[in-house]
Structures are given as structure tokens and as C-alpha cells.
Protein backbone atom coordinates (compact mmCIF):
# COMPACT_ATOMS: atom_id res chain seq x y z
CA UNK A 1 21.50 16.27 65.66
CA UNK A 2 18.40 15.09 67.11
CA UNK A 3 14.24 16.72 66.64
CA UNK A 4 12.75 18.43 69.26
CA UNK A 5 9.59 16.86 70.86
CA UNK A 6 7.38 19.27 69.02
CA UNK A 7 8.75 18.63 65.02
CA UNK A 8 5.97 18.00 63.20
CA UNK A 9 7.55 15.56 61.21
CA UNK A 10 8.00 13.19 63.84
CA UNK A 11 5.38 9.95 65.41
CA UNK A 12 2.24 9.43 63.48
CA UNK A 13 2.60 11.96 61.02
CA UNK A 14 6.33 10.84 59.83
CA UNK A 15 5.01 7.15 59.84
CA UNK A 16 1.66 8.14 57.80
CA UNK A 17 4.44 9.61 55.07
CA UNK A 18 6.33 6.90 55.41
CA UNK A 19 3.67 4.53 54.53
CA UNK A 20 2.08 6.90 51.91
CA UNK A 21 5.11 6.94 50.15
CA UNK A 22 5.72 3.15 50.24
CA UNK A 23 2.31 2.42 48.83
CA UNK A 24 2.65 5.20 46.16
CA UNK A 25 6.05 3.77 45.23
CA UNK A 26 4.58 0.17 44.56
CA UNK A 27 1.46 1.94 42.90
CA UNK A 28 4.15 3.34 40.34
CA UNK A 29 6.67 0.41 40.16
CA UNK A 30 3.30 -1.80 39.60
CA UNK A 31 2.10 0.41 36.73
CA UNK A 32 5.41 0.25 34.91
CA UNK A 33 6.67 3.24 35.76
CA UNK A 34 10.47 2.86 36.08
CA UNK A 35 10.58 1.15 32.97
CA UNK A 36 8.11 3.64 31.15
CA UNK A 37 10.91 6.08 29.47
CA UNK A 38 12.64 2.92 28.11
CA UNK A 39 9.21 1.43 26.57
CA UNK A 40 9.15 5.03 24.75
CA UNK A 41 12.46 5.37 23.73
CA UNK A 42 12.17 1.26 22.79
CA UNK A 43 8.69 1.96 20.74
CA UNK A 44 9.84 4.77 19.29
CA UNK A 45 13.37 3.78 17.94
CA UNK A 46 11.50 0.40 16.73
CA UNK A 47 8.85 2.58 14.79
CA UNK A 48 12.02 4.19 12.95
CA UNK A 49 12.19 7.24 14.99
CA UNK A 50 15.79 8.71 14.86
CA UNK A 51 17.77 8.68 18.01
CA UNK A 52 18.83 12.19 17.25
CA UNK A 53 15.05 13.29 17.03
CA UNK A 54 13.62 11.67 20.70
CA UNK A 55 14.59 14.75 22.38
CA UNK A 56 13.61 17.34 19.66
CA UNK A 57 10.24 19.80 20.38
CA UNK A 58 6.90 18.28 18.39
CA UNK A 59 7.51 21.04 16.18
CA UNK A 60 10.58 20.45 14.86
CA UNK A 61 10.02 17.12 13.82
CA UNK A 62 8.66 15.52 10.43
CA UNK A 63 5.43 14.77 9.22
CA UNK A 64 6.17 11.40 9.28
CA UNK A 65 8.06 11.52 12.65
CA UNK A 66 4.96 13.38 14.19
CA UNK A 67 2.84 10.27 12.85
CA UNK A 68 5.12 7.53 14.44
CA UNK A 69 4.75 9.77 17.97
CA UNK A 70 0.98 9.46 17.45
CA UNK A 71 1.82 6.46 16.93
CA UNK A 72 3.70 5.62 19.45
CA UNK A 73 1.19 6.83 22.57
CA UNK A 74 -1.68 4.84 20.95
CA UNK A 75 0.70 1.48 21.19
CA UNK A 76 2.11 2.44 24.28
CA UNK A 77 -1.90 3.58 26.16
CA UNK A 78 -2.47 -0.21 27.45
CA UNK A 79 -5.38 -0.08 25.58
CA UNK A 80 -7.86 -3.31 25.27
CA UNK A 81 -8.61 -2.49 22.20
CA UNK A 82 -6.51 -0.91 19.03
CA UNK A 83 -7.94 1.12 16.17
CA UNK A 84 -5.44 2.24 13.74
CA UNK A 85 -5.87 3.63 10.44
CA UNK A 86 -3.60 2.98 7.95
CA UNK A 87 -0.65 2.53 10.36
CA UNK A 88 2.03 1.57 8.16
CA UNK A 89 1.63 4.80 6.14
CA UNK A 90 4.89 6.81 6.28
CA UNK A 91 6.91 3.78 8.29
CA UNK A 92 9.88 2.23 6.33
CA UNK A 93 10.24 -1.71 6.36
CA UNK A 94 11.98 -1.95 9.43
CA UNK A 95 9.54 0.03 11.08
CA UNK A 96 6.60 -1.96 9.68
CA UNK A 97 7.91 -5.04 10.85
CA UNK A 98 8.47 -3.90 14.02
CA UNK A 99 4.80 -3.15 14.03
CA UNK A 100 3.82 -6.27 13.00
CA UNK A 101 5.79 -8.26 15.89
CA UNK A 102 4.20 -5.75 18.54
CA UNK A 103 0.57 -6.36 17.15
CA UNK A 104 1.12 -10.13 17.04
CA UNK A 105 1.93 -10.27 20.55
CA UNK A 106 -0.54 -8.03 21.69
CA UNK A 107 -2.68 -9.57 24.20
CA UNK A 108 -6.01 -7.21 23.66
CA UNK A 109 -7.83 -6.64 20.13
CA UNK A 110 -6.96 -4.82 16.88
CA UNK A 111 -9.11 -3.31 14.64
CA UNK A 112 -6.95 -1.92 11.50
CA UNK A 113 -7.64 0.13 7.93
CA UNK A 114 -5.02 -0.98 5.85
CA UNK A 115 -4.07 -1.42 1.82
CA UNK A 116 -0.55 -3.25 2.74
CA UNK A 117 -1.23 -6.39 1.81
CA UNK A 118 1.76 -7.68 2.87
CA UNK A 119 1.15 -5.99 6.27
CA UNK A 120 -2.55 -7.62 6.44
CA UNK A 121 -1.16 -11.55 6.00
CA UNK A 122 1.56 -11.12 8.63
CA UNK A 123 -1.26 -9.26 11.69
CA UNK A 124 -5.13 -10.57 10.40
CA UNK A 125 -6.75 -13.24 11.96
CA UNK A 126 -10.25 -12.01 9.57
CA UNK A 127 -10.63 -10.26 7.28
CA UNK A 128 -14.20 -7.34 6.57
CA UNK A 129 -14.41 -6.28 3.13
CA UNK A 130 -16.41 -3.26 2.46
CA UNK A 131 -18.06 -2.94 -0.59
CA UNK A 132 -21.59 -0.84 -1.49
CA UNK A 133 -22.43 -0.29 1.59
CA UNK A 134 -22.08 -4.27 2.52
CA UNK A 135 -19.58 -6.22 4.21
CA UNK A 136 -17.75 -10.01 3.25
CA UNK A 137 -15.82 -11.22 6.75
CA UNK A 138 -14.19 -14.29 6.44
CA UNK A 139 -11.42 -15.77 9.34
CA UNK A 140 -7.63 -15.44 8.23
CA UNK A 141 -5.46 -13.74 6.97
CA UNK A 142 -5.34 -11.53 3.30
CA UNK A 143 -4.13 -14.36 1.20
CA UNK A 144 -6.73 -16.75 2.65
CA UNK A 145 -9.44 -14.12 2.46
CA UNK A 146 -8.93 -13.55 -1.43
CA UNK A 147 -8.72 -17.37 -1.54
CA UNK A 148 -12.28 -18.06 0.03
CA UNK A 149 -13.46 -15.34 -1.41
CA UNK A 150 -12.73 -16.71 -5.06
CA UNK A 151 -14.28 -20.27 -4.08
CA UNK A 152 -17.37 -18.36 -3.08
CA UNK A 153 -17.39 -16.93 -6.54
CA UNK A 154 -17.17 -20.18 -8.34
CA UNK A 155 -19.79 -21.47 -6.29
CA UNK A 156 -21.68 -18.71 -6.45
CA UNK A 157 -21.30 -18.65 -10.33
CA UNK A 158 -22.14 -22.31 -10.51
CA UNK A 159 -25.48 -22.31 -9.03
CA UNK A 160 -26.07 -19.32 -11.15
CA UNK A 161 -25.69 -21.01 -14.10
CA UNK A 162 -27.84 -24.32 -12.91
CA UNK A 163 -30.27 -21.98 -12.31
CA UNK A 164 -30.62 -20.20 -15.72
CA UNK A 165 -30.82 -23.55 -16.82
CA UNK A 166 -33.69 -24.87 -14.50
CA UNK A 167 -35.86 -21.62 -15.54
CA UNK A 168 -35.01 -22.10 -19.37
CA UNK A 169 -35.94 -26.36 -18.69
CA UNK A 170 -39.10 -25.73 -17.17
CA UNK A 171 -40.28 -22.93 -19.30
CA UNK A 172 -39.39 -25.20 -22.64
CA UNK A 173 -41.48 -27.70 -20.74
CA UNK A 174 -44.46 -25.54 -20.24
CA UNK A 175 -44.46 -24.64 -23.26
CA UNK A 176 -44.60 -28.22 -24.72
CA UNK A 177 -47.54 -28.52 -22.33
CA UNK A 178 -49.37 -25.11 -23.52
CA UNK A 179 -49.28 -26.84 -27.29
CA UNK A 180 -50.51 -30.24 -25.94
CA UNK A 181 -53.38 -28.03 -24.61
CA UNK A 182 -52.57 -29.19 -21.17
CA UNK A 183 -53.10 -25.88 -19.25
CA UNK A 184 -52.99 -27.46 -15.26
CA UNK A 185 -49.50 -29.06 -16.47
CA UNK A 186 -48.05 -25.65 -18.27
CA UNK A 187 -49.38 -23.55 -15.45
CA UNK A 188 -48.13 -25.91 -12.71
CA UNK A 189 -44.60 -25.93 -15.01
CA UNK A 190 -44.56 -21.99 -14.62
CA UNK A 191 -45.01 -21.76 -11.30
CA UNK A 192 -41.76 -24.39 -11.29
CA UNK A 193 -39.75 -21.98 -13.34
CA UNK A 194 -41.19 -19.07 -11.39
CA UNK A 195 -39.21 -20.78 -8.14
CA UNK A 196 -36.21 -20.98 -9.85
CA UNK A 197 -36.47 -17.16 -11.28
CA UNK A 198 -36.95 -16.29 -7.71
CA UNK A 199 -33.82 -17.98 -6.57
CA UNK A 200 -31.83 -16.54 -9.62
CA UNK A 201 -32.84 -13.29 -8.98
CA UNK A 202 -31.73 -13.70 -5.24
CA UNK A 203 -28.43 -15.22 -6.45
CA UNK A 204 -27.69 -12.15 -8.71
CA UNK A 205 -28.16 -9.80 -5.91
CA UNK A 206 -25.62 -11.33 -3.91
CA UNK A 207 -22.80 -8.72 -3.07
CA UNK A 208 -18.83 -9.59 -3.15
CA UNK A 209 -19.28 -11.89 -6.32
CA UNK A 210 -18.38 -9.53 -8.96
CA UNK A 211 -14.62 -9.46 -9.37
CA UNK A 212 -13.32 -5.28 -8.85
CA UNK A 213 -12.44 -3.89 -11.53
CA UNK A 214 -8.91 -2.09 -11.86
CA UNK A 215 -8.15 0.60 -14.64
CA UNK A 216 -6.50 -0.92 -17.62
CA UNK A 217 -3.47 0.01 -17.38
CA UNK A 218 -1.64 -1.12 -20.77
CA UNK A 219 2.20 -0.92 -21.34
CA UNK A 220 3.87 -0.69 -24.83
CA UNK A 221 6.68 -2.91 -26.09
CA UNK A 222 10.36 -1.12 -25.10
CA UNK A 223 11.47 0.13 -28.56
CA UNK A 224 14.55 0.20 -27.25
CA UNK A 225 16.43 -2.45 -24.15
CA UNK A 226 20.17 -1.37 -23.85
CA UNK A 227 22.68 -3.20 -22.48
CA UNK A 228 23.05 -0.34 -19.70
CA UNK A 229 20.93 2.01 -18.22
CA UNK A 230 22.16 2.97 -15.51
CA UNK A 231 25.21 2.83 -13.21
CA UNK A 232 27.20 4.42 -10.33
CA UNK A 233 31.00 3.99 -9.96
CA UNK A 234 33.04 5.61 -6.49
CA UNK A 235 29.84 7.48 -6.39
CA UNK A 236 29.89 9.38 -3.01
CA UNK A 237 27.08 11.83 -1.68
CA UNK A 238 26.28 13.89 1.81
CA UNK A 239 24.54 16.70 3.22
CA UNK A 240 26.81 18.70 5.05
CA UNK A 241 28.03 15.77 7.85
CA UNK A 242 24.99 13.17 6.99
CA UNK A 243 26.72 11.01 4.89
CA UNK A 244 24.27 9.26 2.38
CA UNK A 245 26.62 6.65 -0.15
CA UNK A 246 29.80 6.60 -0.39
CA UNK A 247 31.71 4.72 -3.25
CA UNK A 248 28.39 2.84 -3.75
CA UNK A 249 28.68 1.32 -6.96
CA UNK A 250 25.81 -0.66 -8.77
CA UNK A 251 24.68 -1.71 -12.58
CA UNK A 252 21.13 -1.69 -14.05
CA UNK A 253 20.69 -3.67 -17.60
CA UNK A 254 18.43 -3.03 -20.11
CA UNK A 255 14.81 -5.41 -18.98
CA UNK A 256 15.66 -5.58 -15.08
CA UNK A 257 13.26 -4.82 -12.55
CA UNK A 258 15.20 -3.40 -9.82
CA UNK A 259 13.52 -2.70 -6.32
CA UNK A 260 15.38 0.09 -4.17
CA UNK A 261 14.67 -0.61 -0.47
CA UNK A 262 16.06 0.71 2.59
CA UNK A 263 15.44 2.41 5.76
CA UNK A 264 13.85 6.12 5.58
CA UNK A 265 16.58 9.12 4.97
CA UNK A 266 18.48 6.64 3.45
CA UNK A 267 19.08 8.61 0.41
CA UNK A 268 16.54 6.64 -1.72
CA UNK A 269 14.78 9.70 -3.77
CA UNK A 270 18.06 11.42 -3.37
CA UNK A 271 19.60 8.75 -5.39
CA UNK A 272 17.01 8.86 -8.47
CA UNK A 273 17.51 12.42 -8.38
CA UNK A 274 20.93 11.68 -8.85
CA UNK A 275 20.52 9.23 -12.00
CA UNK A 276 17.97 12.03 -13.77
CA UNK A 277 20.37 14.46 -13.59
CA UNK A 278 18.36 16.55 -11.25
CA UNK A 279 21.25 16.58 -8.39
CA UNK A 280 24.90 17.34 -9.48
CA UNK A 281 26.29 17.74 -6.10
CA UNK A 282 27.86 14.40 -5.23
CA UNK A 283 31.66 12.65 -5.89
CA UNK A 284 32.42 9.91 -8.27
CA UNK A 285 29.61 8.85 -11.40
CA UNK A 286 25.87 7.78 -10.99
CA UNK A 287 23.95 8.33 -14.05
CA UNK A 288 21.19 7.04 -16.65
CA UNK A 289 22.27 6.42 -19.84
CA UNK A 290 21.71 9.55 -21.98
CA UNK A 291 19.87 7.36 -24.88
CA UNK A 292 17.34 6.48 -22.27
CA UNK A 293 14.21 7.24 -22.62
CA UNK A 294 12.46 7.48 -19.54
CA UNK A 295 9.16 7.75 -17.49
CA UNK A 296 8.94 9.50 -13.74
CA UNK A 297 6.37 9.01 -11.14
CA UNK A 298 7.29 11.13 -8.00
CA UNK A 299 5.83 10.86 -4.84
CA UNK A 300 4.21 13.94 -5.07
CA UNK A 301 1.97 14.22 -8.26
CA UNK A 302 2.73 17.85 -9.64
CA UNK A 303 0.97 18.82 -13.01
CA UNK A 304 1.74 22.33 -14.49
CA UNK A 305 -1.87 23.75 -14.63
CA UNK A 306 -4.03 22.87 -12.04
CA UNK A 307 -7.17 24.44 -13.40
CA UNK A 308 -7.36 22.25 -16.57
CA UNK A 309 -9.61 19.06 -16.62
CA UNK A 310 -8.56 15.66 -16.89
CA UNK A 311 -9.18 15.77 -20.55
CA UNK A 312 -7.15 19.26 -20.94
CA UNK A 313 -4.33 17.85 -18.92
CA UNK A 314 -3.87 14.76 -21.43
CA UNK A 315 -4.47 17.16 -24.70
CA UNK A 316 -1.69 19.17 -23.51
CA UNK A 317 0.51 16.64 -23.41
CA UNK A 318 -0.34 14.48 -26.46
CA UNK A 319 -1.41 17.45 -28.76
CA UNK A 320 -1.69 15.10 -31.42
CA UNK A 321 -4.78 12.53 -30.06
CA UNK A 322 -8.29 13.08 -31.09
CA UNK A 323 -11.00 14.28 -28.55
CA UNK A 324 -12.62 10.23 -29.38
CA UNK A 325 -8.91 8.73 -28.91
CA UNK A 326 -8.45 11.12 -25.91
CA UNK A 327 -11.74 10.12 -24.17
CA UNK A 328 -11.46 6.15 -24.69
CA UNK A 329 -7.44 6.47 -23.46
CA UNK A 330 -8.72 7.72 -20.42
CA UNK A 331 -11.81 5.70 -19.69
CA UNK A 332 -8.96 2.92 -19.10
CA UNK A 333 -7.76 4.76 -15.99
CA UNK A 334 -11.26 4.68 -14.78
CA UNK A 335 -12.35 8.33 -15.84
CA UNK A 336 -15.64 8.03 -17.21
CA UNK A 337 -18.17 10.59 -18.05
CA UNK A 338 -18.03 13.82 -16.35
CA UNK A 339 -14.96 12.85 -14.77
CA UNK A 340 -13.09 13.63 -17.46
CA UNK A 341 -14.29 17.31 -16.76
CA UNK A 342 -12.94 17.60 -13.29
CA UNK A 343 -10.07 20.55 -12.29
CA UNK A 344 -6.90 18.90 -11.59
CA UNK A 345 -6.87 20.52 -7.97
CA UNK A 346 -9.98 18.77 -7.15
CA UNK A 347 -8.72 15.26 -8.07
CA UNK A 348 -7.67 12.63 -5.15
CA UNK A 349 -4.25 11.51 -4.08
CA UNK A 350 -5.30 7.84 -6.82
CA UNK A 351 -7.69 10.16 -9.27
CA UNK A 352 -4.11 11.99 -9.56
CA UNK A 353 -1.71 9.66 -9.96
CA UNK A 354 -4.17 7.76 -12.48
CA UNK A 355 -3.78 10.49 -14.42
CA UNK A 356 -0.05 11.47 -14.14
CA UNK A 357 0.10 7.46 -15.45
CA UNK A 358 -2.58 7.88 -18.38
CA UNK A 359 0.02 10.93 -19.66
CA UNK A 360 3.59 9.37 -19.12
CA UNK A 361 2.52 5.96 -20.62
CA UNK A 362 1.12 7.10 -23.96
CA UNK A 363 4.35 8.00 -24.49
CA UNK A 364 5.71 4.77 -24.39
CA UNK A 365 8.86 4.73 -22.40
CA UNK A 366 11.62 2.35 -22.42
CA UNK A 367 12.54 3.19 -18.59
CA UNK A 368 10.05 3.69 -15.66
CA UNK A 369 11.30 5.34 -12.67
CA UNK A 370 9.20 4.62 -10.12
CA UNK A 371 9.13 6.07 -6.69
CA UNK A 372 6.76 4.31 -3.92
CA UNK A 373 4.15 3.94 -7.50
CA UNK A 374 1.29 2.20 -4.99
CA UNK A 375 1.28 5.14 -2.86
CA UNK A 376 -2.81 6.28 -3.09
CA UNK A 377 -4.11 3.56 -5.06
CA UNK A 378 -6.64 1.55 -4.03
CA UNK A 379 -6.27 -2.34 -4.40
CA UNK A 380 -8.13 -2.59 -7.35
CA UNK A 381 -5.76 -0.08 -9.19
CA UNK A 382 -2.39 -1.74 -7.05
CA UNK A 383 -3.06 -4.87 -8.56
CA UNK A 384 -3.68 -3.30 -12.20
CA UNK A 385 -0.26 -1.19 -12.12
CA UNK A 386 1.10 -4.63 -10.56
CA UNK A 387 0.03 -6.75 -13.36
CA UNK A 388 1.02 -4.08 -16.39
CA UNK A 389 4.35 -4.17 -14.85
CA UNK A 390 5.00 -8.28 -14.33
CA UNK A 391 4.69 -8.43 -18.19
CA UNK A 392 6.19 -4.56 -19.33
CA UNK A 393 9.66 -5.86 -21.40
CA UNK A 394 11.65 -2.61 -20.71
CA UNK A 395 13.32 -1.79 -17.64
CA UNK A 396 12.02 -0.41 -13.84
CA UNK A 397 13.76 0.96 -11.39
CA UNK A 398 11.05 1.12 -8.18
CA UNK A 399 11.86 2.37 -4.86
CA UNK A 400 9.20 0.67 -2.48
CA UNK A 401 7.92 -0.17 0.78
CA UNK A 402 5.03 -2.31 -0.53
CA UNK A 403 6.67 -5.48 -0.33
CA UNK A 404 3.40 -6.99 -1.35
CA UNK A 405 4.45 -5.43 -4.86
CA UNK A 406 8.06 -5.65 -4.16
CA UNK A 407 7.53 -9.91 -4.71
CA UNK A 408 5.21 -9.02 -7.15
CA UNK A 409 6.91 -6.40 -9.82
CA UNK A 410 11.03 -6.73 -9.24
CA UNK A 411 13.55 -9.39 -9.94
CA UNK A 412 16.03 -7.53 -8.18
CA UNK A 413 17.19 -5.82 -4.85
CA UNK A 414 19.32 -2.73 -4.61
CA UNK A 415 19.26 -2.40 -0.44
CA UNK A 416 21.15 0.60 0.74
CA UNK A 417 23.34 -0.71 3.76
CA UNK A 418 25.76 0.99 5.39
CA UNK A 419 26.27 3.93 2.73
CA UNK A 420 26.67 0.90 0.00
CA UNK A 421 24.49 -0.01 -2.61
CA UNK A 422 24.21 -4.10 -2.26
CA UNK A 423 22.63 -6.13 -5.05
CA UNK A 424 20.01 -9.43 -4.31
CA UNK A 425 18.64 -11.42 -6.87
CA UNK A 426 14.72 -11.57 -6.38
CA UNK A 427 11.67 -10.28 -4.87
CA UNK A 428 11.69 -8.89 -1.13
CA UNK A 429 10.64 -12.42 0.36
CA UNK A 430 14.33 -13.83 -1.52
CA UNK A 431 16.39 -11.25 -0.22
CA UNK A 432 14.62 -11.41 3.34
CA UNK A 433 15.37 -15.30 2.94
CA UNK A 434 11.37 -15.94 3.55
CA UNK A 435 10.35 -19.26 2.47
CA UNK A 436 13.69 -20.50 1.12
């Protein structure tokens, strides 16, 4: 079995392979290649991509499962530097959280767009707010930014307020010297005040002072808190062999604020569609109370007539307002002007679900069905729906990922685990056990 003298694949040629191949080898094992499918599979399983969907074509996959591949490669690109956009859009909890541990132990730099609160405390180190055209940076996370932020403003404010009172000092004083006929004192005295006009002026020009202004969002009082509004008993549900609940059994009382959580697919929306009556295919009972009267915002804002204005849109739901009443209902959602004069279709993702909110409200309901209700609203307008809701006396039922608003708005947890339905008293940081 031996090579004849003249196999090219023998003496220096064989060795040169030989060493080629050796050096190529630690080339790959150096740049992580043996481990490379298992940093995928591990990135993409932690981002909340479904085992059953790693091996699926690009095309066959979600819109959200096609953003946590893009995802995904820009993690996984041993890049220096990060630039990411909104990541947490479309990622569940779990997934989130898994994002945050990677970022805090990444060793290069991140630059990140974000509205998650909660998601900006855990991964800042500073903070750039963008406002006009002008930027506030400030080291630390959210919470400390808002913090220094607000001291700035009282500071800011303070000397504003010496100052108006320097200007009107010196003026009175001048003036006192004008009628003693003293002109060198009064115009000396002026030229005082003058300096402190100057520096007034400067101080009202200062950006990042003003507080941002949210629509006002008002709530009326519940008419109506029932002992029960909604419940599930056995209740059982599944698409074809994906099981979803089954014999999940929960209670909702008139007043709570319940916060749904859970992974994504979980069966969250399913399960309000379930309680409106909107899905009659399951086993066992899950239902709102029939007396209930109730207010839903989807996750997709649908109106009936996209070619009507703002104004239209609200008419034809509350035929009996006045143009005035109409108009000054809707300035409190932050249309203004000619806004209220803008087609539905051309409205953004927030101009729309301001909107959608300005119609179901005026209507007072004693229920609000709420399904990820932060979704496309700037802070500003987050914090507005946020504070409506801490002080709104009937009853909520929010599912959310925002667990910024999840501490904020709920006293109460329904997580689905395990095709149950388990109940925690408290925000998200009580049932996470965060802080005690």
C-alpha cells in the first residue's frame, strides 16, 4: 500500500499541506470557529427565537423573528462598537433581559435609541437627550438622568427668578435717582439692570429646562366597579397541537389593575380575545362579565374610515359633541390647529393611537383592556397614559412588556407559566423579587 516515487502528494508538497492546514486550523479554532454555531443557536434562543424556527428559511419566519436574526448578526459581528435602534422592540421580557446581560458585559461601546425606560436604567452609563435640535448628556443611568436633570431645573429656575428681581431692584432704583434729578446715578443704575436683563435673557434661552409636555389624558370616575369582571374556570385552549392554557383558572375584581406578562406566543392577545367574546373556540369558561362596560386598545390601531380627519373620526363617534367641545377634547391629545384636519391614513403609529384614546375615553368606560397601550408613544405621552391610569378607579386589564409601566400602572401579575395562569400581587419589580 505504499506511493510511488513520483506521487505528487508526497515530500515538500505533502509537508507544505500539512503545515497549511495546521495553521489554517488554529486560524479558525483562534477566531471561534468551532464554537460559532453554538454562539448562534445560544444568541438566538436567548433573544426568544423558537427552537423550532432556527432551521426554518428567512422567509418563513416572523416579523419579529426576522428582527431578532438581524439582531442576532449585529451582536454576534465582534464589533467595537454597537448601534442599535430601538432593540427591544418586538422582544418579550425574557428576551430583553437577555439583552441587557449581553450589553452589560460587552467589552466594546454601545450606542442605543431606546423609549424602554426600564431597559435604559439596567444598560446606560449616560444618558443624550435630544430636544430642538440640542442635546442634554449627563453620566448614568435613566433614573439618574431625569434626577439631574430636575435639579438643573430648580437651579435653573432659581437664578431666573433672582434675576427678575435684580432687573426690577435696579430699575426701581434708577428711577428713584431720575426723580432726585441725579442722571450719572440713574444712568449708571440702568446700565446695572441692563447686565442683569442680559443674563436673564441668556437664562431663558437655555434648552432642557422646560418640563415636556404630555397630552392630557383625563379618565372619568367608573360608574360602575363590580365585584367580578372577569374570570376563567377549567378554561383550556390550542391551535391544532400548540397547546396555549389549559385549565388555567384566574379572577379579576372590580378596581384591580392586572398586568398580563409572559413570553411571546404565549397566548396573551389570544386570551383577551377570549374574555371579549371574539374567540369561542376553546374548553371550559373564560369570560368578561356581560354588565361590563368596556374599552379596547389593540395593538394595531384600526379605525373604520381612513379618509376622515381627526375631527371627523371623533364626530362619528360622539355624534352628540359640539364642533367647540370637539376641538378643545382633542387639543388634550395634543392635536392642535390644522392637525385636527389630517386623513387618518396619514397619522403616525402615537398620532393614531392618541386618537383611538381621545374616542374610547369620552365614553367613559368602567373596564380598559389594554394590549401593549405604550406601544408608539413617545415618553412624554407614556408618562401621561401612565399617570391617568395610577389614579383611574375602575378596573385594567394590561398585557405589557414595558415593565417601566408595568411598576408603574398594575397592582397585579397574571404570568402565563406552563399553560397556567399564576397570580402575583404587585408591580413587575415584586413579582421578579427586585428590591425586596
Amino acid at each position: 500500500s505504499g506511493t510511488s516515487a513520483g506521487d505528487s502528494s508526497t515530500g515538500p508538497e505533502l509537508e507544505k499541506l500539512l503545515n497549511d492546514y495546521g495553521r489554517l486550523a488554529t486560524e479558525y479554532e483562534l477566531a471561534g470557529g468551532y464554537s460559532l454555531e453554538a454562539r448562534i443557536k445560544s444568541t438566538l434562543t436567548g433573544l426568544g427565537l423558537r427552537e423550532e424556527a432556527l432551521n426554518l428559511p428567512a422567509d418563513r419566519l416572523s416579523g419579529g423573528e426576522k428582527m431578532r436574526v438581524a439582531l442576532a448578526r449585529v451582536l454576534l459581528s465582534e464589533a467595537e462598537l454597537l448601534i442599535l435602534d430601538e432593540p427591544t422592540n418586538h422582544l418579550d421580557i425574557p428576551a430583553t433581559e437577555w439583552l441587557e446581560g449581553f450589553l452589560r458585559n460587552f467589552p466594546g461601546g454601545v450606542l442605543v435609541v431606546s423609549h424602554d425606560r426600564y431597559f435604559l436604567d439596567q444598560v446606560a452609563t449616560r444618558v443624550i437627550e435630544l430636544q430642538e435640535g440640542t442635546t442634554l448628556e449627563r453620566k448614568g443611568n435613566y433614573s439618574s438622568f431625569l434626577e439631574q436633570k430636575e435639579r438643573r431645573r430648580e437651579f435653573v429656575m432659581d437664578e431666573r427668578n433672582r434675576l427678575r428681581r435684580e432687573v426690577k431692584r435696579n430699575e426701581q432704583i434708577a428711577q428713584t435717582y431720575k426723580a432726585q434729578r441725579k442722571i450719572s446715578a440713574y444712568h449708571s443704575r440702568m446700565k446695572v439692570a441692563e447686565r442683569f436683563q442680559a443674563e436673564l435673557d441668556r437664562n431663558r434661552s437655555l434648552d432642557h429646562v422646560a418640563r415636556t409636555t404630555g397630552p392630557k389624558i383625563a379618565l372619568g370616575k367608573a360608574r360602575h366597579i363590580s365585584s367580578e369582571v372577569a374570570s376563567a374556570k377549567n378554561f383550556s385552549k390550542s391551535f391544532g397541537d400548540v397547546v396555549l392554557f389549559d385549565k388555567a383558572e384566574f379572577l379579576i375584581k372590580g378596581g384591580d389593575h392586572v398586568g398580563i406578562v409572559g413570553p411571546n406566543g404565549c397566548g396573551k392577545t389570544t386570551l383577551l380575545r377570549v374574555l371579549m367574546g371574539q374567540d369561542e373556540d376553546y374548553q371550559g369558561f373564560a369570560r368578561l362579565g356581560y354588565w361590563v362596560r368596556y374599552g379596547y386598545l389593540g395593538q394595531q390601531i384600526a379605525f373604520d374610515d381612513e379618509d376622515r380627519s381627526v375631527l371627523q373620526e371623533l364626530l362619528a363617534e360622539h355624534s352628540d359633541l359640539s364642533d367647540a367641545a370637539a376641538r378643545d377634547w382633542l387639543a388634550k391629545f395634543l392635536f392642535y390647529g390644522d392637525d385636527i384636519e389630517k386623513r387618518i391614513a396619514v397619522l403616525c403609529g402615537g398620532e393614531r393611537v392618541r386618537l383611538y384614546l381621545a374616542c374610547m375615553l369620552l365614553s367613559n368606560p368602567d373596564c380598559l383592556i389594554l394590549d401593549e397601550p405604550t406601544n408608539h408613544l413617545d415618553l412624554p405621552a407614556r408618562e401621561a397614559l401612565e399617570k391617568a391610569l395610577t389614579g383611574y378607579a375602575g378596573t385594567i386589564i394590561a398585557i405589557s412588556h414595558d415593565r417601566y409601566f408595568l411598576n408603574r400602572c398594575v397592582r397585579r401579575i397574571l404570568a402565563v407559566e406552563d399553560y397556567k395562569i399564576v397570580s402575583y400581587r404587585g408591580g413587575y419589580n415584586e413579582y421578579r423579587g427586585i428590591g425586596g
